[in-house]
C-alpha atoms as a PDB file:
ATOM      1  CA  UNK A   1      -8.203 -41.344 203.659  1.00  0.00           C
ATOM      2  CA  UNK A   2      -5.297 -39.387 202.562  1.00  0.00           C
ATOM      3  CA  UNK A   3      -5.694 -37.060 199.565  1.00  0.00           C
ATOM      4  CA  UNK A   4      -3.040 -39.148 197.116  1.00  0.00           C
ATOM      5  CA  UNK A   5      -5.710 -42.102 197.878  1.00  0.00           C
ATOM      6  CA  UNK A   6      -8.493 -40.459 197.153  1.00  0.00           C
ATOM      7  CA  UNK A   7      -7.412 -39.128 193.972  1.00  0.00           C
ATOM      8  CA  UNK A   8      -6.270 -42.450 192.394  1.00  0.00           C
ATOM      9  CA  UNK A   9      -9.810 -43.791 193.971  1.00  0.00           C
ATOM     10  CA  UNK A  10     -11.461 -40.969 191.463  1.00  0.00           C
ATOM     11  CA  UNK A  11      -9.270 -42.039 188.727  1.00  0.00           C
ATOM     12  CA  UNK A  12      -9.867 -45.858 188.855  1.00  0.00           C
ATOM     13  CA  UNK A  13     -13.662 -45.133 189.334  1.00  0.00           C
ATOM     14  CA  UNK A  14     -13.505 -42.928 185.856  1.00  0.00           C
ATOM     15  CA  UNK A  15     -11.644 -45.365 184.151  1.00  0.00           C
ATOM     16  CA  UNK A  16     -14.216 -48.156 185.393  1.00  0.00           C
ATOM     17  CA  UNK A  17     -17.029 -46.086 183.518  1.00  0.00           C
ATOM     18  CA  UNK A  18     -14.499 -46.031 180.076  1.00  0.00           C
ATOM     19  CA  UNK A  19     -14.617 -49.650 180.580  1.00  0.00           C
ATOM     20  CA  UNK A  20     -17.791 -50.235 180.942  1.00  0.00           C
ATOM     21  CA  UNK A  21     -19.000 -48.227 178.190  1.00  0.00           C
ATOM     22  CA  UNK A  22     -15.803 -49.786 176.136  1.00  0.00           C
ATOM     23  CA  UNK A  23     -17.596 -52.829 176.886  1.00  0.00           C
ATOM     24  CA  UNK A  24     -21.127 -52.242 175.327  1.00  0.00           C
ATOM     25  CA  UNK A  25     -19.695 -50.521 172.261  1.00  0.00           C
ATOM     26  CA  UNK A  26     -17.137 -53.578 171.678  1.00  0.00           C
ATOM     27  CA  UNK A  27     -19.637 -56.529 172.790  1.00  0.00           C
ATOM     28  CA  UNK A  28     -17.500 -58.127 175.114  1.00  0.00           C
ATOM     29  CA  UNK A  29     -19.936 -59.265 177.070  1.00  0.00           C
ATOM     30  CA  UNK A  30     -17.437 -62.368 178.516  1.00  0.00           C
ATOM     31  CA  UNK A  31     -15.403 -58.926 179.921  1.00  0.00           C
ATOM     32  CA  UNK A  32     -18.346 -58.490 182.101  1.00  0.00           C
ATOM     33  CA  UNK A  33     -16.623 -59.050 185.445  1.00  0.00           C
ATOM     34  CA  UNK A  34     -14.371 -56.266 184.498  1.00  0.00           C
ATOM     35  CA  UNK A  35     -16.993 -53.636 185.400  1.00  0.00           C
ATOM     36  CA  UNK A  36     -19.477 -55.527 187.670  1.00  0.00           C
ATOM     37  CA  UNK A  37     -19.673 -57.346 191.178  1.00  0.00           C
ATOM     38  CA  UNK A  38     -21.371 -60.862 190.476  1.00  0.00           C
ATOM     39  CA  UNK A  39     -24.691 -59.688 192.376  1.00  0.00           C
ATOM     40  CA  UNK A  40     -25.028 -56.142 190.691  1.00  0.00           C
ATOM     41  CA  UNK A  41     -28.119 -54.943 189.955  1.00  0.00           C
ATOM     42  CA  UNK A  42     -29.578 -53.251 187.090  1.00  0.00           C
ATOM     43  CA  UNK A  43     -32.721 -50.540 187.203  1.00  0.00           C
ATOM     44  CA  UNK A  44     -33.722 -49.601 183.640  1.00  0.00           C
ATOM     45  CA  UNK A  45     -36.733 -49.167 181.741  1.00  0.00           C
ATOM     46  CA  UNK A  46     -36.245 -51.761 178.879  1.00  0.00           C
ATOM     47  CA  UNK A  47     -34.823 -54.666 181.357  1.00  0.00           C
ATOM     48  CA  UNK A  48     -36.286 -53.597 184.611  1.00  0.00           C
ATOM     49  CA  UNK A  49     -34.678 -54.900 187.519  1.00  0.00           C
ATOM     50  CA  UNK A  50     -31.958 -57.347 186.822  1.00  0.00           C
ATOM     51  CA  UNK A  51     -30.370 -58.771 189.618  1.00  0.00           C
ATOM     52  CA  UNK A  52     -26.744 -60.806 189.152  1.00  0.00           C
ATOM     53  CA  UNK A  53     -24.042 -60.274 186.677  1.00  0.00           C
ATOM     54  CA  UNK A  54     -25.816 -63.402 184.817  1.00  0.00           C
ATOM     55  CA  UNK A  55     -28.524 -61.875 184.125  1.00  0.00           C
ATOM     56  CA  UNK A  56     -27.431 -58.505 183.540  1.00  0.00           C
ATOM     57  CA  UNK A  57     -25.101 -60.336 180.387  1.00  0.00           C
ATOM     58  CA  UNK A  58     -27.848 -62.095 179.628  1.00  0.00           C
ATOM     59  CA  UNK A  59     -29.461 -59.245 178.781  1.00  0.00           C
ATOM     60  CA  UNK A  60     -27.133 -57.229 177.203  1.00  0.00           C
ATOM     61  CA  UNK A  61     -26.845 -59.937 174.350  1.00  0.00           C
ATOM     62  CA  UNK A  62     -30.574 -60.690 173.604  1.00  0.00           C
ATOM     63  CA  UNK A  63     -30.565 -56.553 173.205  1.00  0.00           C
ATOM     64  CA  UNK A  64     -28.092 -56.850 170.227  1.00  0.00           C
ATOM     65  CA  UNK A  65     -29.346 -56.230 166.711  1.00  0.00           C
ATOM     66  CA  UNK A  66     -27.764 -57.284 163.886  1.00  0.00           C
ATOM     67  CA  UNK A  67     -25.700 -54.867 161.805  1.00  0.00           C
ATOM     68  CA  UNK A  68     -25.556 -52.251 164.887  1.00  0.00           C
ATOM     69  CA  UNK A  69     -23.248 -50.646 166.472  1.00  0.00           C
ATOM     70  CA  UNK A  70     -23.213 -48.441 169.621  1.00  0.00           C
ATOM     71  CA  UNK A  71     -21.183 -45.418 170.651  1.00  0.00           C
ATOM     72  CA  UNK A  72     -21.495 -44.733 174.868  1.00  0.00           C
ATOM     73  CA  UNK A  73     -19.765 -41.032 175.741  1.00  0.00           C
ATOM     74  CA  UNK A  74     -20.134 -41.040 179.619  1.00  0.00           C
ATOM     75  CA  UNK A  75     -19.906 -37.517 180.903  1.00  0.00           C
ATOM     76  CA  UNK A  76     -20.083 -34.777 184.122  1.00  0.00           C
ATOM     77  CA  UNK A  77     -19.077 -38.316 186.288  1.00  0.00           C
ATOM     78  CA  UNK A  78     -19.500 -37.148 189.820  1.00  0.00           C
ATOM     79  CA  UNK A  79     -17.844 -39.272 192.899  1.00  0.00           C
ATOM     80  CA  UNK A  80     -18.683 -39.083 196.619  1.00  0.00           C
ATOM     81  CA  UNK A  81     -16.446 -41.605 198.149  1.00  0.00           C
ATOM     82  CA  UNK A  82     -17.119 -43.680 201.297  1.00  0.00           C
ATOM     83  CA  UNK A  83     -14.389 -46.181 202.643  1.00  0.00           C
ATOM     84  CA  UNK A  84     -14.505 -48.862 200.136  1.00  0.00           C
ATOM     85  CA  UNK A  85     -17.523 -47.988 198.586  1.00  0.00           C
ATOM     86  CA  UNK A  86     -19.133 -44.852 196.372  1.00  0.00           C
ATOM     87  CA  UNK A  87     -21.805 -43.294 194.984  1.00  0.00           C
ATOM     88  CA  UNK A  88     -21.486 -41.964 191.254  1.00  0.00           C
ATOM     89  CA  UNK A  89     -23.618 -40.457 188.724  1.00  0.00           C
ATOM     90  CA  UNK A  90     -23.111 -39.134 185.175  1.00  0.00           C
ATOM     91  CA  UNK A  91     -24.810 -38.432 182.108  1.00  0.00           C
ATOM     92  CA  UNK A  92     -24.569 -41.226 178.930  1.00  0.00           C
ATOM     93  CA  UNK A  93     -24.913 -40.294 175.034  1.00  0.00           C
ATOM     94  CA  UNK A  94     -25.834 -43.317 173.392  1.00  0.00           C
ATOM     95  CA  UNK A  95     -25.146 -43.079 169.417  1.00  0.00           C
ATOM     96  CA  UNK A  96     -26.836 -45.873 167.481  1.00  0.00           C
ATOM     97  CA  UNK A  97     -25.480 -46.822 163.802  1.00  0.00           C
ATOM     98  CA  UNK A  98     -24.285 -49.145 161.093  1.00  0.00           C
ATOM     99  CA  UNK A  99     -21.034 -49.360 159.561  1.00  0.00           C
ATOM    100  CA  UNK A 100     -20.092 -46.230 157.782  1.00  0.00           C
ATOM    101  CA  UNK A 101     -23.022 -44.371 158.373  1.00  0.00           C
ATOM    102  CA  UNK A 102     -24.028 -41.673 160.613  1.00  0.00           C
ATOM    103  CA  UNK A 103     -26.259 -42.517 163.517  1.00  0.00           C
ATOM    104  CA  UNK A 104     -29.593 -43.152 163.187  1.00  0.00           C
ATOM    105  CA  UNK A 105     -30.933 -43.199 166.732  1.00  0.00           C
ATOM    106  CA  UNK A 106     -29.288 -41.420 169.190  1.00  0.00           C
ATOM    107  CA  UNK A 107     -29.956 -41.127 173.469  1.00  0.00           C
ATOM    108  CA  UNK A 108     -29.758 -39.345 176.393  1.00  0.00           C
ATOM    109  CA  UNK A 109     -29.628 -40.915 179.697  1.00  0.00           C
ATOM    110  CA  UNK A 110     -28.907 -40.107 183.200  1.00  0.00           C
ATOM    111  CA  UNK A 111     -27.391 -43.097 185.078  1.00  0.00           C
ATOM    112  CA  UNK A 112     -26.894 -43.390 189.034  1.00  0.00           C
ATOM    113  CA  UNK A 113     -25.578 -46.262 191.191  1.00  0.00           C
ATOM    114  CA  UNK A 114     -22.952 -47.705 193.193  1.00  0.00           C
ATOM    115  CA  UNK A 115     -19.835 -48.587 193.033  1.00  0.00           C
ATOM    116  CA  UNK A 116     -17.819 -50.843 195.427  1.00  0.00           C
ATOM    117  CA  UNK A 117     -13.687 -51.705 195.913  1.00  0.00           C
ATOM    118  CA  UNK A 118     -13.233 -55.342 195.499  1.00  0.00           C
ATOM    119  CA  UNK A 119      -9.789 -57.290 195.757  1.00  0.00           C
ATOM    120  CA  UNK A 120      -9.628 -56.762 191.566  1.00  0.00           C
ATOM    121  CA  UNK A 121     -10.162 -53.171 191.948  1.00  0.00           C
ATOM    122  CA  UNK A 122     -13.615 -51.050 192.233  1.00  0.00           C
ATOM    123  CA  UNK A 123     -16.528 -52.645 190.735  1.00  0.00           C
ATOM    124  CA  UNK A 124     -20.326 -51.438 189.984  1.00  0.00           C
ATOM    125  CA  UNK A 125     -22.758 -53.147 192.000  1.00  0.00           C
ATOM    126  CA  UNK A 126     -25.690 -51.180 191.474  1.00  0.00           C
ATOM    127  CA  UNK A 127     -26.994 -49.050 188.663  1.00  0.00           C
ATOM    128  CA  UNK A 128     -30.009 -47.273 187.819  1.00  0.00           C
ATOM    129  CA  UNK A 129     -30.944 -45.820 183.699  1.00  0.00           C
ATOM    130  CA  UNK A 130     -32.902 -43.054 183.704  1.00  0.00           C
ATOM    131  CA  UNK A 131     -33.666 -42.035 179.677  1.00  0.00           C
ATOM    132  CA  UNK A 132     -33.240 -38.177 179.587  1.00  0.00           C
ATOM    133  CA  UNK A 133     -34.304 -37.969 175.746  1.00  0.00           C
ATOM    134  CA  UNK A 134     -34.561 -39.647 172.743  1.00  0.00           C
ATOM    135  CA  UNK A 135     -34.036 -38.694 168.875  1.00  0.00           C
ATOM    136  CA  UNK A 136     -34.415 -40.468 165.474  1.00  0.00           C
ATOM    137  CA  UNK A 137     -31.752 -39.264 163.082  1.00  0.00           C
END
């Protein structure tokens, strides 16, 4: 793989975690095949092991409350690149608030998964949430 490859590779694989924490904050859950092969699979503590990007949406809307917003910062994104295929972690900050107002709830969380290059571009197939800490504003 030459280095120019590789590079762009690293860049489209940040700019798939932008997207998919674009995609929580904005609730564009119908986006979801943006970020997310259609058999991914999911490893966290408050939806355990989802398995298709059904499910996984699915999910993600039943966990909306109303009046709530989210802010994701994803952060020290590491990339070892295989081929067509990756491993990445990074560490998430998960801001919870209402309109105007500073956050009330606020997360830590260390995610880990894979990632794979599809004909539409690279793709998250697999994911795992690990909660780092927690804190009530």
């Amino acid at each position: 793989m030459s280095r120019e490859t590789l590079i762009a590779d690293r860049i489209e694989i940040t700019d798939l975690f932008t997207r998919f924490a674009l995609l929580l904050d904005e609730k564009r859950w119908e986006d979801a095949d943006t970020v997310f092969t259609d058999d991914v699979a999911v490893h966290s503590p408050r939806g355990g092991e989802l398995r298709g990007i059904h499910k996984v949406v699915g999910f993600m809307r039943q966990s909306e409350v109303e009046g709530q917003h989210t802010q994701h910062t994803t952060t020290d994104l590491l990339v070892d690149i295989d081929g067509d295929q990756a491993v990445v972690t990074a560490n998430s900050l998960v801001y919870y608030y209402r309109d105007g107002q500073a956050p009330h709830f606020t997360g830590g969380l260390r995610t880990a998964g894979a990632v794979v290059r599809t004909p539409a571009g690279w793709r998250i197939r697999e994911q795992r949430i690990t909660p780092a800490w927690t804190r009530e504003n």
